[in-house]
Every structure is written in structure tokens, then in C-alpha cells.
Protein backbone atom coordinates (compact mmCIF):
# COMPACT_ATOMS: atom_id res chain seq x y z
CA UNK A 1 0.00 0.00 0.00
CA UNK A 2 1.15 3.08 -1.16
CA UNK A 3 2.14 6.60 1.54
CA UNK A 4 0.75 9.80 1.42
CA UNK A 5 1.46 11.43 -2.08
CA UNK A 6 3.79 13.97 -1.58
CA UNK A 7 3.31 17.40 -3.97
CA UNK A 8 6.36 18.05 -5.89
CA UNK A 9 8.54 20.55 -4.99
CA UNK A 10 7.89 24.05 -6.49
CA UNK A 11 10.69 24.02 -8.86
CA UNK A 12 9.47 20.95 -10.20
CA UNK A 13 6.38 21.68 -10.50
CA UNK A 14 7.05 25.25 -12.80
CA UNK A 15 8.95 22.63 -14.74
CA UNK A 16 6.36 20.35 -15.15
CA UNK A 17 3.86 23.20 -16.15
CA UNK A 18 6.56 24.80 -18.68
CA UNK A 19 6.89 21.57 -20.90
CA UNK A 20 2.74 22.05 -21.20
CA UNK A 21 3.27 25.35 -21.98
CA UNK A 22 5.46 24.48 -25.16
CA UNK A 23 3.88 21.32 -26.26
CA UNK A 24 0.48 23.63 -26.41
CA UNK A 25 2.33 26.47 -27.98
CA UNK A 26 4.07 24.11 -30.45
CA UNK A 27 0.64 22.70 -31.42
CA UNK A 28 -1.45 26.14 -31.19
CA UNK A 29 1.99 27.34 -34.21
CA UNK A 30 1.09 23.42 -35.84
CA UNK A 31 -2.84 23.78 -36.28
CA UNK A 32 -2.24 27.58 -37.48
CA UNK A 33 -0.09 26.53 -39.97
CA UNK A 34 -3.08 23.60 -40.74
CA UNK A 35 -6.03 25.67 -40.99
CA UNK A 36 -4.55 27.80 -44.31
CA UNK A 37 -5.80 25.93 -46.15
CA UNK A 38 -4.98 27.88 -49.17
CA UNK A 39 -1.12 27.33 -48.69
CA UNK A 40 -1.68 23.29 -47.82
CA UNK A 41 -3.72 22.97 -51.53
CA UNK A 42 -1.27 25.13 -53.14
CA UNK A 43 1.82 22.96 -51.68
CA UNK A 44 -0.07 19.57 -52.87
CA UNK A 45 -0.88 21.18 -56.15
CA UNK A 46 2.81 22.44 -56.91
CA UNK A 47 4.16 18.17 -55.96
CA UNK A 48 1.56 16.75 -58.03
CA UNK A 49 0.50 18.81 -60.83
CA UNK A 50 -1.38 15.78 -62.45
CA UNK A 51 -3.84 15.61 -59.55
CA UNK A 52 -7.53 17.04 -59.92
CA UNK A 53 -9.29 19.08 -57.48
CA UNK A 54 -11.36 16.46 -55.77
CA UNK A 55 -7.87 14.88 -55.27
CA UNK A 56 -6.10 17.41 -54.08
CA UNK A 57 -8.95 18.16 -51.64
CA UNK A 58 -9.24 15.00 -50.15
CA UNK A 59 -5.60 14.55 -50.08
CA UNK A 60 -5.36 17.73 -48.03
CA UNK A 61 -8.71 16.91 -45.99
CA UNK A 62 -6.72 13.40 -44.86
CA UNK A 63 -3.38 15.54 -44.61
CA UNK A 64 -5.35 18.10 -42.02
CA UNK A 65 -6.44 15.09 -39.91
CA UNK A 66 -3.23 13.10 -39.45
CA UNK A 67 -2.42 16.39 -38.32
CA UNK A 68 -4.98 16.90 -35.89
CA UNK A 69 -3.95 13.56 -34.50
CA UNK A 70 -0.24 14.08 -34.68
CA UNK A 71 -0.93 16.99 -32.62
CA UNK A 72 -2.99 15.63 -29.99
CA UNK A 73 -0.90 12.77 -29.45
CA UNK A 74 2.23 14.65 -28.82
CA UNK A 75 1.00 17.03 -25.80
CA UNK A 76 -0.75 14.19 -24.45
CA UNK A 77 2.51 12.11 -25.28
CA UNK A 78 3.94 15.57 -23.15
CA UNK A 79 1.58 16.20 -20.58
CA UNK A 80 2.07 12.40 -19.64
CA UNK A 81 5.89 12.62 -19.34
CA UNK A 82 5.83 16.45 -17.62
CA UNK A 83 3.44 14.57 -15.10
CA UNK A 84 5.48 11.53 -14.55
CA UNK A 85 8.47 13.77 -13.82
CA UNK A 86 6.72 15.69 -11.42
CA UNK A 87 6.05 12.83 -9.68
CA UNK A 88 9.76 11.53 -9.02
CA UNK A 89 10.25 9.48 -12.17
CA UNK A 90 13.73 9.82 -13.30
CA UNK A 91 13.08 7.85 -17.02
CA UNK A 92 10.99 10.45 -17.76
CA UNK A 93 13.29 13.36 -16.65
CA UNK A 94 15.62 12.03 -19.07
CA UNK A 95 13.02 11.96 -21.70
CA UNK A 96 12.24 15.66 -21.35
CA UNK A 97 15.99 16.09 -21.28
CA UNK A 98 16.66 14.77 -25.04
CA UNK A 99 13.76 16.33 -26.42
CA UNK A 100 13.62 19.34 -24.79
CA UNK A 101 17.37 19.49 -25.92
CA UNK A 102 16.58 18.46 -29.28
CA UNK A 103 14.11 21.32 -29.29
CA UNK A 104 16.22 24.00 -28.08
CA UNK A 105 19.16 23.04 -30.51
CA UNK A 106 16.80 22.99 -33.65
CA UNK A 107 15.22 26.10 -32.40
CA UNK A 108 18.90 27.79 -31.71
CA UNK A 109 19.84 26.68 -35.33
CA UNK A 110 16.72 28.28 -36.98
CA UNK A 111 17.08 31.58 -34.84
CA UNK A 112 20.81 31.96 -35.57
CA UNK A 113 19.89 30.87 -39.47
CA UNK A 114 17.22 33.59 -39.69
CA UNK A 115 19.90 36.10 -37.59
CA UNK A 116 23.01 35.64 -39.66
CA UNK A 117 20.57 35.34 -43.12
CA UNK A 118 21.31 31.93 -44.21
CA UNK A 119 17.93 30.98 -44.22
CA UNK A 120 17.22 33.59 -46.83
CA UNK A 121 20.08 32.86 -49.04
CA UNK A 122 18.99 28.81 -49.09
CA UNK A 123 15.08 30.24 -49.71
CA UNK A 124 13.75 29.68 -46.34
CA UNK A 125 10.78 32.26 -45.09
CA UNK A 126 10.85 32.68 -41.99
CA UNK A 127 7.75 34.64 -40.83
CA UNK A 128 7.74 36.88 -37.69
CA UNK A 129 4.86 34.60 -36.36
CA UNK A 130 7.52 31.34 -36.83
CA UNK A 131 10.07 32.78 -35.72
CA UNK A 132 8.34 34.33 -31.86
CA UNK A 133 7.05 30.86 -31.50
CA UNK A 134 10.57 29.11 -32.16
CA UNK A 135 11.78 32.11 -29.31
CA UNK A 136 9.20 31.51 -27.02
CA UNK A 137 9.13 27.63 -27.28
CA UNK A 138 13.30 27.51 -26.81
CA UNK A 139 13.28 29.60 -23.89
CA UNK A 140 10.18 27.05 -21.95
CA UNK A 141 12.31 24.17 -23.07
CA UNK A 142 16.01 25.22 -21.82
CA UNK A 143 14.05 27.33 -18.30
CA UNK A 144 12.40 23.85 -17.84
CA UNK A 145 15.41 21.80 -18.05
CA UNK A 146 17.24 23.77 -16.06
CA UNK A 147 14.27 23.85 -13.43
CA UNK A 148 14.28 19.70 -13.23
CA UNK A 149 17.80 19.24 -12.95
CA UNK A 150 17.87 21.96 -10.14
CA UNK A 151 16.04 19.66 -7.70
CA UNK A 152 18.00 16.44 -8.53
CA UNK A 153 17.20 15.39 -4.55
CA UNK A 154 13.58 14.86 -6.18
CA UNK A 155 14.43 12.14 -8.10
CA UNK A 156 17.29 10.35 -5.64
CA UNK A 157 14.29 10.41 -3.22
CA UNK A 158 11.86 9.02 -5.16
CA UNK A 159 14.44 6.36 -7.36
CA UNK A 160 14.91 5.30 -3.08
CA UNK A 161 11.54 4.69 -2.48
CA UNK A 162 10.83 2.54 -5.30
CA UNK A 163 13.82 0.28 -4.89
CA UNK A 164 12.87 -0.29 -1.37
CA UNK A 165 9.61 -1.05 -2.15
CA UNK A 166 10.57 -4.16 -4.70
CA UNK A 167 10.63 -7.39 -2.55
CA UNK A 168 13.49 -8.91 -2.18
């Protein structure tokens, strides 16, 4: 029988609520970018000129909803992981660790890209709109890694628990 559930401690928990944050501002940037509609049709068009409109409507109808469900999945596949961080779960801090560093290198590389215009010589666009969200969601990913590995005690404790708890 499990003990009283403890709360996480603060820092953890800011953590925790930052890697929301970005998976919902990554996906709020995502379904933007799915609902022009316009642009999607005109990007299926230009790869497959040979295609008529009822196929290029239902191929960007099908291409919408894998979207949608892309989407979902990955701040639920988020949410899950910030959660089971918060509670003491050291796999999962390591998750957040290689994505969220994933995330902050790729966002690094397309900020310094756009700074030092080498996105715009290769043909890139980078719109403002793009570019804020790549800021904002860089900055929740490195401030939350930072906050989890600030209260590594967290994680002994908990790692302590559930080893003594295995029979022997």
C-alpha cells in the first residue's frame, strides 16, 4: 500500500507546467499553420501537378487530420511525461531532457539561421509569427530543463523509495 502522495517541490512543479506550456504552444503554431488551407492545396498542387481538385482536396482533408492527431498525441505524449516527472520518475526526466534538448538546438539553429541570413540565401521564409514561437518555445524548453535538474534530490528520493519497495 502506497504513503501519502507527496506534492512536488515548487521548482518541479514550474517545470512540469513549462513543458505544457510548449507542447500547447508548439501545437497552437502546428494547427495555425493547418487551418490555411490555401497554402496546404497550393503545396499539394505544386508536388503533383497531375492531380484534380477532388484529389487534391481529399488529399489535403486526410493531410489536415493526421495532423490533428499528430498533434494531440504529442501534448498528451507531453503532458504524460511532464506529469510523470513531477512525480519523481527519473526515465521520464531524461526523456524531457533529449527532447527538450533536441528542441532548443533545432530552435537555436533556426534563430541563428534567420539572424546571420542563411535561411534567406537557401530560400527559407521565416515569418515573424515562426520565428516568436521558435523564441518563445526555446526559452520554456532550456528554463524547464534547467528547473528539473535543479532539484536532482527529487528524483534520488523518489528512485529510493521505489527500490525499497521491490521485494526482495
Amino acid at each position: 500500500m502506497a504513503g501519502p502522495v507527496t506534492p512536488p517541490p515548487k521548482l518541479i512543479d514550474v517545470a512540469r507546467w513549462l513543458w505544457i506550456a510548449s507542447a500547447c504552444v508548439g501545437m497552437l503554431r502546428f494547427l495555425e499553420q493547418l487551418l490555411d488551407r490555401e497554402m496546404l492545396v497550393t503545396e499539394v498542387r505544386r508536388q503533383n501537378p497531375s492531380m484534380g481538385q477532388d484529389q487534391i482536396d481529399a488529399s489535403v482533408n486526410s493531410g489536415v487530420l493526421f495532423g490533428l492527431l499528430i498533434a494531440l498525441a504529442l501534448v498528451v505524449a507531453y503532458t504524460r511525461l511532464a506529469n510523470a516527472m513531477a512525480r519523481g520518475r527519473n526515465w521520464a526526466r531524461i526523456m524531457l531532457t533529449v527532447l527538450g534538448g533536441a528542441s532548443v538546438a533545432f530552435g537555436l539553429f533556426r534563430l541563428v539561421a534567420w539572424a546571420s541570413g542563411a535561411a534567406a540565401s537557401l530560400g527559407v521564409e521565416m515569418r515573424p509569427v515562426d520565428l516568436a514561437v521558435t523564441a518563445v518555445t526555446t526559452v520554456l524548453d532550456a528554463a524547464a530543463i534547467v528547473l528539473m535538474y535543479r532539484v536532482s534530490a527529487h528524483f534520488r528520493k523518489r528512485g529510493a523509495v521505489d527500490t525499497a519497495s521491490v521485494p526482495s
